[in-house]
Each structure stands twice: as structure tokens, then as C-alpha cells.
Protein backbone atom coordinates (compact mmCIF):
# COMPACT_ATOMS: atom_id res chain seq x y z
CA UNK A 1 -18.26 13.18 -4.63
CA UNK A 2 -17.40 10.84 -1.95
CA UNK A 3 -14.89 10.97 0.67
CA UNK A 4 -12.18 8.54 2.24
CA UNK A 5 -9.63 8.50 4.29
CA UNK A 6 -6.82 5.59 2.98
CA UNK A 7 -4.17 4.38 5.99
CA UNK A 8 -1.63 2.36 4.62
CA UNK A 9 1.29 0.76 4.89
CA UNK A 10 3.24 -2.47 3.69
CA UNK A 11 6.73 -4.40 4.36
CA UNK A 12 8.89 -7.69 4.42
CA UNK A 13 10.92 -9.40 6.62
CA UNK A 14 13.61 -10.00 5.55
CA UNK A 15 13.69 -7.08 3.35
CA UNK A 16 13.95 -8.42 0.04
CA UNK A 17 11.64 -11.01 0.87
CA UNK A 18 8.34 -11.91 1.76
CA UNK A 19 6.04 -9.33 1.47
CA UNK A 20 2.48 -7.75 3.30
CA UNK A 21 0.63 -4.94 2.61
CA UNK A 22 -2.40 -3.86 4.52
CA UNK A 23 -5.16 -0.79 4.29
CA UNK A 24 -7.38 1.14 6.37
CA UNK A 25 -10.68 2.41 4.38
CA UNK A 26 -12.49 4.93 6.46
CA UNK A 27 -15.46 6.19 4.65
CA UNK A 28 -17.19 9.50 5.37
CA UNK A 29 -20.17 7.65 6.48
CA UNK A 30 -18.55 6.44 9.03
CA UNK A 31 -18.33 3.05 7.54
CA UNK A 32 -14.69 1.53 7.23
CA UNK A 33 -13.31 -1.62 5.34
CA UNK A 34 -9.94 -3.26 5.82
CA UNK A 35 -7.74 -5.03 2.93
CA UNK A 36 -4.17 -6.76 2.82
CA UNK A 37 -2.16 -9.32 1.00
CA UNK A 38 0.77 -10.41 0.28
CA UNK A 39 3.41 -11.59 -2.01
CA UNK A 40 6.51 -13.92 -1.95
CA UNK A 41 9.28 -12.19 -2.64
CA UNK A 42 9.48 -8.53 -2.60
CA UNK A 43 11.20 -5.17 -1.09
CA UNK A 44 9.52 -2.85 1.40
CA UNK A 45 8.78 -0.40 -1.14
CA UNK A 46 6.93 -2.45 -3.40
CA UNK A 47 4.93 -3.22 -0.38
CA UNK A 48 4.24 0.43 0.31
CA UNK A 49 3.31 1.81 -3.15
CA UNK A 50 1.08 -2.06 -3.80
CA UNK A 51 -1.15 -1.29 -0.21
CA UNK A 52 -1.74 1.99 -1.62
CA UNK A 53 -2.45 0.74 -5.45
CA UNK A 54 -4.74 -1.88 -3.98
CA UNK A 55 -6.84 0.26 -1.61
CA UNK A 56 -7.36 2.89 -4.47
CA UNK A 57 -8.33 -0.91 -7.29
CA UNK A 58 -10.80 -1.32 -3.90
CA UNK A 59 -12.96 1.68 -4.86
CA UNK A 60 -15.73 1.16 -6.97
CA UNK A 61 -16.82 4.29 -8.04
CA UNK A 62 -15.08 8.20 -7.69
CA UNK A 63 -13.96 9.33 -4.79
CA UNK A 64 -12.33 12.42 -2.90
CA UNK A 65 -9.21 10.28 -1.65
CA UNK A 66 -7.18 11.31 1.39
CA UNK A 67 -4.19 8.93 1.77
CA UNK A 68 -2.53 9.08 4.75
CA UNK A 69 1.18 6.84 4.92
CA UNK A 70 4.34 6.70 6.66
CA UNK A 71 6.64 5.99 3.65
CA UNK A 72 8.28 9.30 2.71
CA UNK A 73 8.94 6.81 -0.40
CA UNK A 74 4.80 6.66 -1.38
CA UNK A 75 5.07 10.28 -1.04
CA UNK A 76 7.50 11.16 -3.23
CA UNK A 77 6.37 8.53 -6.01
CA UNK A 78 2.93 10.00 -6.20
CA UNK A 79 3.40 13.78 -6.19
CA UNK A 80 6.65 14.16 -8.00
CA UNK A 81 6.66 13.57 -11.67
CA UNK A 82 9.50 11.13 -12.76
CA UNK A 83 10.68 10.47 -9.64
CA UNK A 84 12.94 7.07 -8.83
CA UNK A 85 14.92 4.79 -10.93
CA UNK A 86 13.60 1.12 -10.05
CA UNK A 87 11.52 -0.24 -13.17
CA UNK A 88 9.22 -2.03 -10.88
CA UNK A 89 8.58 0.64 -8.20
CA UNK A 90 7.87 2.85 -11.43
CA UNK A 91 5.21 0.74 -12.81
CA UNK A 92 3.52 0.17 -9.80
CA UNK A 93 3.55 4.28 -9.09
CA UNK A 94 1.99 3.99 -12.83
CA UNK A 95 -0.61 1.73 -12.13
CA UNK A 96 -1.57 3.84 -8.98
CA UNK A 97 -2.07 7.03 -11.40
CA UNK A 98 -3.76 5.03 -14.06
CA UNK A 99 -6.54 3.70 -10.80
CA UNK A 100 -6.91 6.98 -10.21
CA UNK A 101 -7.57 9.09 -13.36
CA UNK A 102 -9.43 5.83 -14.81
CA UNK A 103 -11.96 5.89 -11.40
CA UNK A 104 -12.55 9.96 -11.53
CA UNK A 105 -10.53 10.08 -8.11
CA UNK A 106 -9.20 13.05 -6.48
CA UNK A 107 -6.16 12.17 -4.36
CA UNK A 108 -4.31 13.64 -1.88
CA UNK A 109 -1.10 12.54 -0.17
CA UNK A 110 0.09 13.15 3.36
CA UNK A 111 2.37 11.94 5.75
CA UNK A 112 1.12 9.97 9.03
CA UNK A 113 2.48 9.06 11.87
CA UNK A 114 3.11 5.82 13.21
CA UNK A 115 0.45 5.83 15.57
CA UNK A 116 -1.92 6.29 12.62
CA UNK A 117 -0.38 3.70 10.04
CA UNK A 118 -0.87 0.55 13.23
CA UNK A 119 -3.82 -0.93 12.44
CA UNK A 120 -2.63 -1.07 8.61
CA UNK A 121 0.89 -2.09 9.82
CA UNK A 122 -0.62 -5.54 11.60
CA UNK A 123 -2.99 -6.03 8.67
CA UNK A 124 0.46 -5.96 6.68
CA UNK A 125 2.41 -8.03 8.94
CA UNK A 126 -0.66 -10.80 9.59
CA UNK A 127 -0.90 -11.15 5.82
CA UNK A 128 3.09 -11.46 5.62
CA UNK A 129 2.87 -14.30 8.38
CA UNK A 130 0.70 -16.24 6.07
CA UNK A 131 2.97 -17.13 3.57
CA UNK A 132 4.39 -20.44 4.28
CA UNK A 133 8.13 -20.57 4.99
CA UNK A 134 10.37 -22.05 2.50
CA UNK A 135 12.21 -25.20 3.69
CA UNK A 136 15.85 -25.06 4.11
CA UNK A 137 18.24 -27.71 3.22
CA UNK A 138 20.17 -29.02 6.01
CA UNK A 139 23.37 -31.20 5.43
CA UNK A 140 24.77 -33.17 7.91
């Protein structure tokens, strides 16, 4: 089987609000690919758990997955059972575990550092930028 190391990491600004996520592929080959998006509206979390549920939808055939993150939050979400409240942070942590028994992936979970997570952070960020501000109302 495969390998890959997964850096992720996602956020918004203003947090709710827009949203980036952004992912660091590094293949054992020594080939590496880069994704990101974004959305709207949305909270730092969903950002988080979607960079990793995206990276993993990226994959096109099984792997021995090594996902390295900074959000104690992905963490949790992926190697507890049952764990959080939020509906929507819980489907997306669903989705993630349906990627990965449906693609024949073996994951693992760690914690980076910041350090690690930067080139992921500015994919995040750069893909957050591109959503176009939404015009205020002014009254004079």
C-alpha cells in the first residue's frame, strides 16, 4: 500500500465567516500535490475537519495515510468515537470516516506544529482571500 503524509489546516476571518482550507500531499515518492478552497460562511472548525475531508476525497486509490494537523479539534473528531455536539462538525467527521473505509485507507492522526501546518495555513488563507467581500450598506 501506498504512503502519504497529509498537512492540513483551515480557518476564517472573521470566525464565523468566510472560510479557507488548504492541504499539503506529500507522497512517498517524493512527489507532493497541494489543494484548498473555500466557502462563504463558515467557523474555523468546519474549515479544519473540510481540509482534511478534502485531501483524503483527493486520493484515488488506498493509501497508508499519515495526517499531520494543528487542530487539537481534528484530533479529537477522528479518533474518539462520538465525540462533539455540533450537527455539522459531526457530519463532516462522518464523511471523513466514510472517505476512508470506502477508499481502503489506513489513517493515522497526529498533532503538528505550526511550523509544519505553514505552507497549508497560506494555501488556506490565499483561498479565503478569494472570496469577494460582501458590500456594506452605508447611510448617510
Amino acid at each position: 500500500m501506498k504512503k502519504v503524509t497529509i498537512v492540513t489546516d483551515g480557518g476564517c476571518s472573521p470566525n464565523p465567516g468566510p472560510g479557507g482550507w488548504g492541504a499539503v500531499l506529500r507522497y512517498e515518492e517524493g512527489r507532493i500535490e497541494e489543494v484548498s478552497g473555500n466557502q462563504e460562511e463558515s467557523t474555523n472548525n468546519q474549515m479544519e475537519l473540510t481540509a482534511v475531508l478534502q485531501a483524503l476525497a483527493h486520493l484515488q486509490e488506498p493509501h497508508e495515510v499519515l495526517i499531520r494537523t494543528d487542530s487539537q479539534l481534528v484530533i479529537i473528531y477522528l479518533t474518539r468515537p462520538k465525540s462533539g455536539k455540533e450537527p455539522a462538525l459531526m457530519a463532516i467527521r462522518d464523511l471523513i470516516k466514510e472517505i476512508i473505509v470506502a477508499g481502503g485507507h489506513k489513517v493515522k492522526v497526529i498533532k503538528a506544529n505550526r511550523f509544519e501546518t505553514m505552507r497549508a495555513d497560506a494555501l488556506a488563507t490565499a483561498a479565503r482571500e478569494l472570496i469577494e467581500p460582501v458590500a456594506q450598506e452605508v447611510v448617510l
